[in-house]
C-alpha atoms as a PDB file:
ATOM      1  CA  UNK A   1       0.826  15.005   8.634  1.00  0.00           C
ATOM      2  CA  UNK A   2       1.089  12.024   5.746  1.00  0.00           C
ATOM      3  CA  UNK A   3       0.417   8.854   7.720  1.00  0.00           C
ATOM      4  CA  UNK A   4       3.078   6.066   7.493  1.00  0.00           C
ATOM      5  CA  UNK A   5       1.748   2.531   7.237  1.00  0.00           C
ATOM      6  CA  UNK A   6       4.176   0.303   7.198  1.00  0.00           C
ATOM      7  CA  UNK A   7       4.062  -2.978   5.154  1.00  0.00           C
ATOM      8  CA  UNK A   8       5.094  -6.188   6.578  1.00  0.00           C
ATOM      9  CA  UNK A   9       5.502  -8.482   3.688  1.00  0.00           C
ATOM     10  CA  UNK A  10       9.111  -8.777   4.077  1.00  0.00           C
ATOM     11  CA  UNK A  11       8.521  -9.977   7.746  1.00  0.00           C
ATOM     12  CA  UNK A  12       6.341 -12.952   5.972  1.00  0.00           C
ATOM     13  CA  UNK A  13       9.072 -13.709   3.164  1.00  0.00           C
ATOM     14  CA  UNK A  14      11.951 -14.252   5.893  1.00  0.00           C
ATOM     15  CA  UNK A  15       9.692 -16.037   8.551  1.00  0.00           C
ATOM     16  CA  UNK A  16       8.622 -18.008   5.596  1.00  0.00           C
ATOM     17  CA  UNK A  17      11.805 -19.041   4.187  1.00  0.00           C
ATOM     18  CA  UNK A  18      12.199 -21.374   7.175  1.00  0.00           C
ATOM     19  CA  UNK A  19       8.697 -22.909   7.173  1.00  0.00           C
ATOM     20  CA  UNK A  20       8.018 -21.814  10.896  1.00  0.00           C
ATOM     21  CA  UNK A  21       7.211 -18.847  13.016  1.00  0.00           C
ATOM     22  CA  UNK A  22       9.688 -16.331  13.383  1.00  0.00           C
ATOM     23  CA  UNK A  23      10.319 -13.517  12.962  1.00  0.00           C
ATOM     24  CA  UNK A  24       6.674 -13.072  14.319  1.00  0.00           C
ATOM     25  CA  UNK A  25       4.630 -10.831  12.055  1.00  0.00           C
ATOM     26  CA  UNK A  26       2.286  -9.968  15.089  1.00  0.00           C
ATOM     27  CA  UNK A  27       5.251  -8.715  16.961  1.00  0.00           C
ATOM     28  CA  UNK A  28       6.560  -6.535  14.182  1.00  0.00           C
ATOM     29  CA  UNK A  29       3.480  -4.711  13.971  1.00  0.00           C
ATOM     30  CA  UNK A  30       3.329  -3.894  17.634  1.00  0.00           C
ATOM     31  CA  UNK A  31       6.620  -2.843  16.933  1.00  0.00           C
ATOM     32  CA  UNK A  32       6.077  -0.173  14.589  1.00  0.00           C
ATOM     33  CA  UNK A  33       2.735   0.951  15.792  1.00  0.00           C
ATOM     34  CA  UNK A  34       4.672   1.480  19.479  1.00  0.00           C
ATOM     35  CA  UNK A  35       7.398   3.852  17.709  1.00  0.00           C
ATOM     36  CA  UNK A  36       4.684   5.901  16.092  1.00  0.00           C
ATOM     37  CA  UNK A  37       3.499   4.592  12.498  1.00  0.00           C
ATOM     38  CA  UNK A  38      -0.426   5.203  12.035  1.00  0.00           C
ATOM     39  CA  UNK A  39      -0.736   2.212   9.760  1.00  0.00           C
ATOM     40  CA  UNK A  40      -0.009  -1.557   8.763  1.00  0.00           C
ATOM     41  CA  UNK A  41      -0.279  -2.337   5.024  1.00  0.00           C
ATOM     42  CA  UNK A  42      -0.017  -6.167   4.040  1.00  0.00           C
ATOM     43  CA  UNK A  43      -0.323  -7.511   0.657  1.00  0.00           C
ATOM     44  CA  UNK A  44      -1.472 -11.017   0.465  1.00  0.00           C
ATOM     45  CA  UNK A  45      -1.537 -12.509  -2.977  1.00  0.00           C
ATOM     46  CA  UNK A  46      -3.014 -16.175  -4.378  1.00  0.00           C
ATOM     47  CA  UNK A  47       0.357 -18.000  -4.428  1.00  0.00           C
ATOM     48  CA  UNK A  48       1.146 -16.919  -0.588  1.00  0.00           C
ATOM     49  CA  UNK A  49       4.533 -16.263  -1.004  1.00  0.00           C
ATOM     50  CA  UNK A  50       4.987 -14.044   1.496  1.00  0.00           C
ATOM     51  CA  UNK A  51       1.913 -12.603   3.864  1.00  0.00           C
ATOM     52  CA  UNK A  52      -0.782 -15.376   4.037  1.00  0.00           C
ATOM     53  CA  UNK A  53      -4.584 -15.314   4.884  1.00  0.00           C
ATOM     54  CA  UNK A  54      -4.252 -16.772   9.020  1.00  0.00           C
ATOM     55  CA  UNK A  55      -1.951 -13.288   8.952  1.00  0.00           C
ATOM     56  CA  UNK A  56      -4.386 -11.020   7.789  1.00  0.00           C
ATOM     57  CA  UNK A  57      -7.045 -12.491   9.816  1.00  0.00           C
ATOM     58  CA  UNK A  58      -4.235 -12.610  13.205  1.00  0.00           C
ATOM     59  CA  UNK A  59      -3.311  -8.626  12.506  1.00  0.00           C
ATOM     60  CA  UNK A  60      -6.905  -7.712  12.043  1.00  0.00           C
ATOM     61  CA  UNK A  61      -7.433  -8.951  15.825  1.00  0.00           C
ATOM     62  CA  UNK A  62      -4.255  -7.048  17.130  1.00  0.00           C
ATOM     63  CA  UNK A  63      -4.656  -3.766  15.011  1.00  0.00           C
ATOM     64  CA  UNK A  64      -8.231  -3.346  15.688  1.00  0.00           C
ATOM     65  CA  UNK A  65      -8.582   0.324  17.734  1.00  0.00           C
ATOM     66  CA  UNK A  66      -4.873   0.817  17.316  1.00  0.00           C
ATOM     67  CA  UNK A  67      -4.025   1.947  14.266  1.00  0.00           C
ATOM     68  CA  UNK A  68      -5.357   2.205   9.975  1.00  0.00           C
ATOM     69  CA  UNK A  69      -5.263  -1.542   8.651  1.00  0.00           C
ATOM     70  CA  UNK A  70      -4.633  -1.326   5.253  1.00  0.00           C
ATOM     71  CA  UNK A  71      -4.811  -4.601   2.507  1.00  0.00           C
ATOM     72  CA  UNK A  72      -3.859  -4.817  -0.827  1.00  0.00           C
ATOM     73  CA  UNK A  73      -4.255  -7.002  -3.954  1.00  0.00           C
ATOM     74  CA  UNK A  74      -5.689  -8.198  -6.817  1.00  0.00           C
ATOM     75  CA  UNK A  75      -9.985  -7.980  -6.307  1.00  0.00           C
ATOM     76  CA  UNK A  76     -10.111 -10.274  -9.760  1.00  0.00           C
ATOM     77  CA  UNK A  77      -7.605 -12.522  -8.588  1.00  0.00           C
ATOM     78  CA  UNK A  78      -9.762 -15.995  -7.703  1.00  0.00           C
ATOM     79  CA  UNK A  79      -9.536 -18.009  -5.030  1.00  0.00           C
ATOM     80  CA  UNK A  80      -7.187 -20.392  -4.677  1.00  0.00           C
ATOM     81  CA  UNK A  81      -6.320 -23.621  -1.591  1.00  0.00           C
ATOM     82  CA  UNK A  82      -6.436 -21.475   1.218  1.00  0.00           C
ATOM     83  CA  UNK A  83      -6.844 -18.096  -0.286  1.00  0.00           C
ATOM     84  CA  UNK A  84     -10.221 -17.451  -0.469  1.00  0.00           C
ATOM     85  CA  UNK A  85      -9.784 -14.032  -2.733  1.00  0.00           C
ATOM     86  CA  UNK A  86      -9.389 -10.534  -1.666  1.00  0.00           C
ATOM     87  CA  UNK A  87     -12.939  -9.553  -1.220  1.00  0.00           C
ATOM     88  CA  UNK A  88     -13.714 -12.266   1.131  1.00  0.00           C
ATOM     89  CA  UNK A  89     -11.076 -11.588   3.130  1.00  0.00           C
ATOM     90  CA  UNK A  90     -12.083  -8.306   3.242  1.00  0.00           C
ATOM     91  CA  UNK A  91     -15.093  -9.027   4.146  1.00  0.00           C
ATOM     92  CA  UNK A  92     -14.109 -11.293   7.081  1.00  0.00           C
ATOM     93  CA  UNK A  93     -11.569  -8.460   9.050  1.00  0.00           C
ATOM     94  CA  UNK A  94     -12.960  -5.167   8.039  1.00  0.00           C
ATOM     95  CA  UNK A  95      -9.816  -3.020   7.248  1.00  0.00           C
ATOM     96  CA  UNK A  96     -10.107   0.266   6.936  1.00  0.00           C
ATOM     97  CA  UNK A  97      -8.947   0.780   3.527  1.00  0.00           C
ATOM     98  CA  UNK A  98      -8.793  -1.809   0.449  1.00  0.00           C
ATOM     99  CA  UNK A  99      -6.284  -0.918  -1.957  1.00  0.00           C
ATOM    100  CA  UNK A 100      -7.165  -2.588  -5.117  1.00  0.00           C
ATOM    101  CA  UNK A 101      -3.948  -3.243  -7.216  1.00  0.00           C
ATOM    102  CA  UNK A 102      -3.692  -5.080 -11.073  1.00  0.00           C
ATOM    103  CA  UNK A 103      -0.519  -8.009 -10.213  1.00  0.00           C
ATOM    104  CA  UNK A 104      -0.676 -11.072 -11.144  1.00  0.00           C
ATOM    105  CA  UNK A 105       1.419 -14.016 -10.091  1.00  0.00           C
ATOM    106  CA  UNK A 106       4.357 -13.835 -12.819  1.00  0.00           C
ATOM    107  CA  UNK A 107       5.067 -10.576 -11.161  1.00  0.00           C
ATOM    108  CA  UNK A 108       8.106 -10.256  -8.349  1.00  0.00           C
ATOM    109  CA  UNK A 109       5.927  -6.905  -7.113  1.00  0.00           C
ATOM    110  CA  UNK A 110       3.632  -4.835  -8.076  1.00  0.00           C
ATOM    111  CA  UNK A 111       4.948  -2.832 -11.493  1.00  0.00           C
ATOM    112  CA  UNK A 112       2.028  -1.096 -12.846  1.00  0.00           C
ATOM    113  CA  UNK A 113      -1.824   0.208 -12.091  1.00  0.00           C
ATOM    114  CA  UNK A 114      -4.970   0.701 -13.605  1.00  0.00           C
ATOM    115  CA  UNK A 115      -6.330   2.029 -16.656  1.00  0.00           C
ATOM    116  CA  UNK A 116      -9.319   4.012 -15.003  1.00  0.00           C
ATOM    117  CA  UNK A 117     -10.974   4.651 -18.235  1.00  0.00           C
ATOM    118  CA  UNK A 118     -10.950   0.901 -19.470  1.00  0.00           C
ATOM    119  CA  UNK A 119     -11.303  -1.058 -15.970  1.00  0.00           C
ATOM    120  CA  UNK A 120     -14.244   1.081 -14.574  1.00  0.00           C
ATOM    121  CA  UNK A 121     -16.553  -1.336 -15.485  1.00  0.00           C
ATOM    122  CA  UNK A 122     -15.243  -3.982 -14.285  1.00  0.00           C
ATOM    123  CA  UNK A 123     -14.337  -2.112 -10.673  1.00  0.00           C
ATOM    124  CA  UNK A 124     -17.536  -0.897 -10.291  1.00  0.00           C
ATOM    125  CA  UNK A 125     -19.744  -3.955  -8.409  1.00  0.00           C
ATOM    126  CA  UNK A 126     -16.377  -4.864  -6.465  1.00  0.00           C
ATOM    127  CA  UNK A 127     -15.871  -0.694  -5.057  1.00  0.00           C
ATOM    128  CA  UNK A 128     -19.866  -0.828  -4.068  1.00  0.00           C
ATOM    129  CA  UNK A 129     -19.219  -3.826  -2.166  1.00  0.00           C
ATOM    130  CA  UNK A 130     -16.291  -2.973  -0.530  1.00  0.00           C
ATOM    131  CA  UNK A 131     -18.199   0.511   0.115  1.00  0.00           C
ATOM    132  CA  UNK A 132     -21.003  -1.420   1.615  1.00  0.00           C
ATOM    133  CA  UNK A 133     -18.393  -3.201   3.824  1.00  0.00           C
ATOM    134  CA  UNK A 134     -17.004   0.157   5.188  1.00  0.00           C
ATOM    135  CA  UNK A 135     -13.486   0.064   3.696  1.00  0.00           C
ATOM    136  CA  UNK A 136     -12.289   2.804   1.874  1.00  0.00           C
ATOM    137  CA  UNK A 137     -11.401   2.382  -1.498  1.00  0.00           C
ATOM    138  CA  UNK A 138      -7.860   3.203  -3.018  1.00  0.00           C
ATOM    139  CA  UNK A 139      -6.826   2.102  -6.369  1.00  0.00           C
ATOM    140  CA  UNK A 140      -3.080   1.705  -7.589  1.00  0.00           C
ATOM    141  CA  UNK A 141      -2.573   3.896 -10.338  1.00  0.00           C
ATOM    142  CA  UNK A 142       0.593   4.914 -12.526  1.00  0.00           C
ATOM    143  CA  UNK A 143       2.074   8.523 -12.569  1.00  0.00           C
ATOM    144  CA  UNK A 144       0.787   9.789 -15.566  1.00  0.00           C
ATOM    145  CA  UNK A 145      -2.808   8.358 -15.143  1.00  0.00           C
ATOM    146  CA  UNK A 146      -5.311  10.313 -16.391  1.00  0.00           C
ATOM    147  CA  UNK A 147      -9.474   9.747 -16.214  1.00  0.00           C
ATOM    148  CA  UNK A 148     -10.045  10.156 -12.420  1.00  0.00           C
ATOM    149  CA  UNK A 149     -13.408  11.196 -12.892  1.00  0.00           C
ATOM    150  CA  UNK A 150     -13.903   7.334 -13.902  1.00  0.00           C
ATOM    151  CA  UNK A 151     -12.422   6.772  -9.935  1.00  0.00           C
ATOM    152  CA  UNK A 152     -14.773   8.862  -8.182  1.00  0.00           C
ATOM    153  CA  UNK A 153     -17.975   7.976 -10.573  1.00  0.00           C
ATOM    154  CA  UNK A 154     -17.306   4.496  -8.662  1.00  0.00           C
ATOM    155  CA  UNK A 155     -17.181   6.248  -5.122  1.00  0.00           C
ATOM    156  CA  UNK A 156     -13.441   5.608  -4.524  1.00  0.00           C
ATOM    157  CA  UNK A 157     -11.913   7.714  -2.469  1.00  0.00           C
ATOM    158  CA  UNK A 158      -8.431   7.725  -2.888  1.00  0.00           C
ATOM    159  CA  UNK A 159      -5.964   6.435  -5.442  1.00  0.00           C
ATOM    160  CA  UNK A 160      -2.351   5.349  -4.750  1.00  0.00           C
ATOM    161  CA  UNK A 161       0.486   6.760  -7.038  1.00  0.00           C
ATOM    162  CA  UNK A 162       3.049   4.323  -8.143  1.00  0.00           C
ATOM    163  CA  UNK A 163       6.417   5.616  -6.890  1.00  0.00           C
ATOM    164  CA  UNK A 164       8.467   2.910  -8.734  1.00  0.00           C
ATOM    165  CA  UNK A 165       9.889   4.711 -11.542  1.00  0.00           C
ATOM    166  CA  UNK A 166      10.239   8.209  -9.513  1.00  0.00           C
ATOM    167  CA  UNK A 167      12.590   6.235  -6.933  1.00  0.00           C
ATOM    168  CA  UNK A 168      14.817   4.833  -9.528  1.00  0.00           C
ATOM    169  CA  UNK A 169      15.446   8.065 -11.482  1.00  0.00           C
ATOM    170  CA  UNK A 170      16.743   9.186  -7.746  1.00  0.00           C
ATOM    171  CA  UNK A 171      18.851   6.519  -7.688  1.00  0.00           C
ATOM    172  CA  UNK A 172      20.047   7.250 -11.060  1.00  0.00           C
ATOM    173  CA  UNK A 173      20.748  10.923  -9.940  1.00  0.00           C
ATOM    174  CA  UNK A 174      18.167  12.799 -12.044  1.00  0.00           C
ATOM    175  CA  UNK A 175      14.005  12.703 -10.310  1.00  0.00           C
ATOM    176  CA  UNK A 176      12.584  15.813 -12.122  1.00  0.00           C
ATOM    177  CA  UNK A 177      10.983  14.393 -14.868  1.00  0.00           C
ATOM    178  CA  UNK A 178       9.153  11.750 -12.787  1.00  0.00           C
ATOM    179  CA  UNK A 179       8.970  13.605  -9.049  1.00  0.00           C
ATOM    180  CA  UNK A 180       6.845  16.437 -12.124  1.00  0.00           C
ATOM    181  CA  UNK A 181       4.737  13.387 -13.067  1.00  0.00           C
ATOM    182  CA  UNK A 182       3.746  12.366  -9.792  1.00  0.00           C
ATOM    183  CA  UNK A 183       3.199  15.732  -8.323  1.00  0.00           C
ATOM    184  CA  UNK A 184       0.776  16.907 -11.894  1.00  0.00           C
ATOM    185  CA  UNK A 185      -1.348  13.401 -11.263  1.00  0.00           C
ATOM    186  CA  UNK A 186      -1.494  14.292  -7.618  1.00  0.00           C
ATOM    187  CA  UNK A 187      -2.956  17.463  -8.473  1.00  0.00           C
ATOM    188  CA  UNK A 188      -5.302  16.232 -11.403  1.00  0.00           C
ATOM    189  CA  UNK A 189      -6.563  13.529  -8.494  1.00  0.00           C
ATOM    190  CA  UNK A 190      -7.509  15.833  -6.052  1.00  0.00           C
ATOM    191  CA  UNK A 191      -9.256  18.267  -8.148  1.00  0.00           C
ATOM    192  CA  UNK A 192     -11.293  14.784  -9.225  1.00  0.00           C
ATOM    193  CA  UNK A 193     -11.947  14.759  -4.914  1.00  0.00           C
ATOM    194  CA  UNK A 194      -9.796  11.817  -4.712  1.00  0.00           C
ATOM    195  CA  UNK A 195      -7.188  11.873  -2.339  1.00  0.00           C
ATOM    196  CA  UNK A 196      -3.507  10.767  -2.906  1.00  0.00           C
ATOM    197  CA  UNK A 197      -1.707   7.981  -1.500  1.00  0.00           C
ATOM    198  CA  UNK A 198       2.220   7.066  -2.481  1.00  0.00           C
ATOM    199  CA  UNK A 199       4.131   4.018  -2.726  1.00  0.00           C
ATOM    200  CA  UNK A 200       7.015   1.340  -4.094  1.00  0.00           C
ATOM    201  CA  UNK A 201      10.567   1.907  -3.279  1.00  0.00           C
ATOM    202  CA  UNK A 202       9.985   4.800  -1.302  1.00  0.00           C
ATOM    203  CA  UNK A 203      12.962   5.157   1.231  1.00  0.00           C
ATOM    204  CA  UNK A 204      14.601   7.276   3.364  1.00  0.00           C
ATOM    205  CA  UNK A 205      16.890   9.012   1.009  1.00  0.00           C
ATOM    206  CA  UNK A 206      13.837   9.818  -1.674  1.00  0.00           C
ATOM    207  CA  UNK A 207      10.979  10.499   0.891  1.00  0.00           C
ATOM    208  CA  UNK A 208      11.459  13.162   2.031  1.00  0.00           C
ATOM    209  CA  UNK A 209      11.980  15.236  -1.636  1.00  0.00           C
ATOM    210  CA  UNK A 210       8.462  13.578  -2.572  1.00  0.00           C
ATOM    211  CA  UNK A 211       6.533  14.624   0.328  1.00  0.00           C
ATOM    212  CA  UNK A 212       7.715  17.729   0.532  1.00  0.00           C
ATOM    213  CA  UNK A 213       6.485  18.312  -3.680  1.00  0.00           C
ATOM    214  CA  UNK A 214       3.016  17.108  -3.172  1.00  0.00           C
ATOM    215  CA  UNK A 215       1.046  18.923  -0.999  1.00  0.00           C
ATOM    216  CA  UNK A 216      -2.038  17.146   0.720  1.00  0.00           C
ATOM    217  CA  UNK A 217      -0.174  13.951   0.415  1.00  0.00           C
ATOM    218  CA  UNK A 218      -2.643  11.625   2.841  1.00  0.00           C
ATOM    219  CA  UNK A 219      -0.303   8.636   3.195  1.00  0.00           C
ATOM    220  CA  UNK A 220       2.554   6.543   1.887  1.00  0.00           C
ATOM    221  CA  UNK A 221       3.098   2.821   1.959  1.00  0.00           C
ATOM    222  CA  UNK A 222       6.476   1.734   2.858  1.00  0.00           C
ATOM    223  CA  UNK A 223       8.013  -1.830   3.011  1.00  0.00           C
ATOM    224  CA  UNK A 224      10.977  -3.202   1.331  1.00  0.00           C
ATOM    225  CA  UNK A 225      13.299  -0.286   1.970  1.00  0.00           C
ATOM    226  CA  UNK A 226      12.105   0.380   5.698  1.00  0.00           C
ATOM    227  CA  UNK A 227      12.543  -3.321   6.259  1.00  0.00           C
ATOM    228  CA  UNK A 228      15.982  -3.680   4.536  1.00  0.00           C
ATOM    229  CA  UNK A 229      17.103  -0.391   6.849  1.00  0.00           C
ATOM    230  CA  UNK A 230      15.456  -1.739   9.699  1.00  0.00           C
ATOM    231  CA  UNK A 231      18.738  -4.982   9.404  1.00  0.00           C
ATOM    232  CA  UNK A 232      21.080  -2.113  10.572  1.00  0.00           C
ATOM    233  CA  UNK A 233      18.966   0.516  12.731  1.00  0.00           C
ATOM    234  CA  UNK A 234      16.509  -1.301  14.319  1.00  0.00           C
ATOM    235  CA  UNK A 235      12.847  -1.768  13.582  1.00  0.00           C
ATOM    236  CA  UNK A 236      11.676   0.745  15.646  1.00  0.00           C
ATOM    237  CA  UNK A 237      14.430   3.593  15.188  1.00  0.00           C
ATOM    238  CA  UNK A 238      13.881   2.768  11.112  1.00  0.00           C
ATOM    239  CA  UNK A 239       9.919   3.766  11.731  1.00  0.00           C
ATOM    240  CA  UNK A 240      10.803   7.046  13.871  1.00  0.00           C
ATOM    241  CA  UNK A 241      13.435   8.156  11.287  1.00  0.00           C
ATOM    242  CA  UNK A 242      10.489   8.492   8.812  1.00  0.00           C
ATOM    243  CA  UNK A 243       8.315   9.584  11.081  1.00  0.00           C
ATOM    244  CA  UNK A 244      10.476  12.449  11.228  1.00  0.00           C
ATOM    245  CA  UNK A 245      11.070  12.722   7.392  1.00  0.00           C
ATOM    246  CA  UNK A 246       7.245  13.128   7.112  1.00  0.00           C
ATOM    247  CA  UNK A 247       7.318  15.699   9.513  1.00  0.00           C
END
């Protein structure tokens, strides 16, 4: 079954839009993990807008045995106040999967991944270190992306499809073109031995159409739509209804 990991940034934007504590970040991710999910993705970034280093060090503590713990961001991103930059803070909680993604600050959310064929090179000392740490790699990658080979000459092990443009085109009534583009880079990933992760504006309405096209699908990261369903179901409820999608 795909695993669900379920990312709490939206937790961190509300809590932080008061300056305090609550909602508690810790307590949404018992939350989830209780009604089933096999994951918690967070994505902290330099500017700390939402999900901040003390919450990816407090999460690693409570997730530890439990369930995947799964961090995102920018490895060339530097340090910055109290962001000490995604490697070290990697290398401090030991998740068990880095998912190495090209934003940068001007950007509301990740819109885009990487060029495997032009920014090998410059992967290729930060993957071995990561490696060394234990984490398994994952890198953010567009549908369409070709040059996988460069992925697993770096000893990545999976790459995560950008679901952004197939979930609008759902919206908009009409997913063929793009649900064809995911599923073909799917398929040109795995036959590089890289396995496939999903995610961005996945919901309940388009999940279940995309996991059911791409077989082998190991896991999709969901946030903004399973948080903004969660305001009228229920955290938990939200996590078991795709729970059930996925299986």
């Amino acid at each position: 079954m795909t695993l669900l990991s379920v990312n709490l940034n939206k937790i961190a934007v509300l809590r932080n839009s008061r300056g305090e504590t609550e909602p508690d970040i810790i307590r949404a991710a018992h939350t989830c993990i209780e009604a089933g999910c096999g994951g918690i993705t967070v994505h902290p970034r330099p500017d700390q807008r939402h999900v901040r280093p003390e919450d990816v060090r407090a999460l690693a503590v409570a997730l530890r045995g439990r369930v995947e713990y799964n961090i995102e961001g920018n490895p060339f991103a530097p340090a910055r106040g109290s962001y000490p930059g995604l490697i070290e803070l990697a290398r401090e909680v030991r998740p068990t999967q880095v998912t190495l993604v090209p934003d940068a600050d001007g950007q509301l959310t990740s819109d885009h991944g990487f060029d495997l064929a032009h920014d090998a090179e410059r992967l290729r000392p930060l993957v071995a270190e990561l490696r060394e740490l234990g984490c398994r790699v994952s890198l953010f990658v567009d549908a369409g992306a070709r040059g996988f080979e460069h992925a697993t000459a770096l000893g990545v092990e999976r790459v995560e499809i950008y679901t952004g443009p197939y979930a609008r085109a759902f919206a908009d009534g009409d997913a063929r073109l793009q649900l064809e583009q995911c599923v073909e880079t799917a398929r040109r990933a795995q036959q590089a031995g890289l396995a496939v992760n999903a995610g961005h504006d996945l919901s309940q309405a388009n999940l279940g159409t995309f996991r059911a096209a791409i077989p082998g699908l190991a896991e999709v990261s969901i946030g903004h739509a399973l948080i903004g369903e969660a305001l009228y179901d229920g955290l938990a409820a939200t996590v078991r209804h795709y729970l059930q999608i996925l299986a």
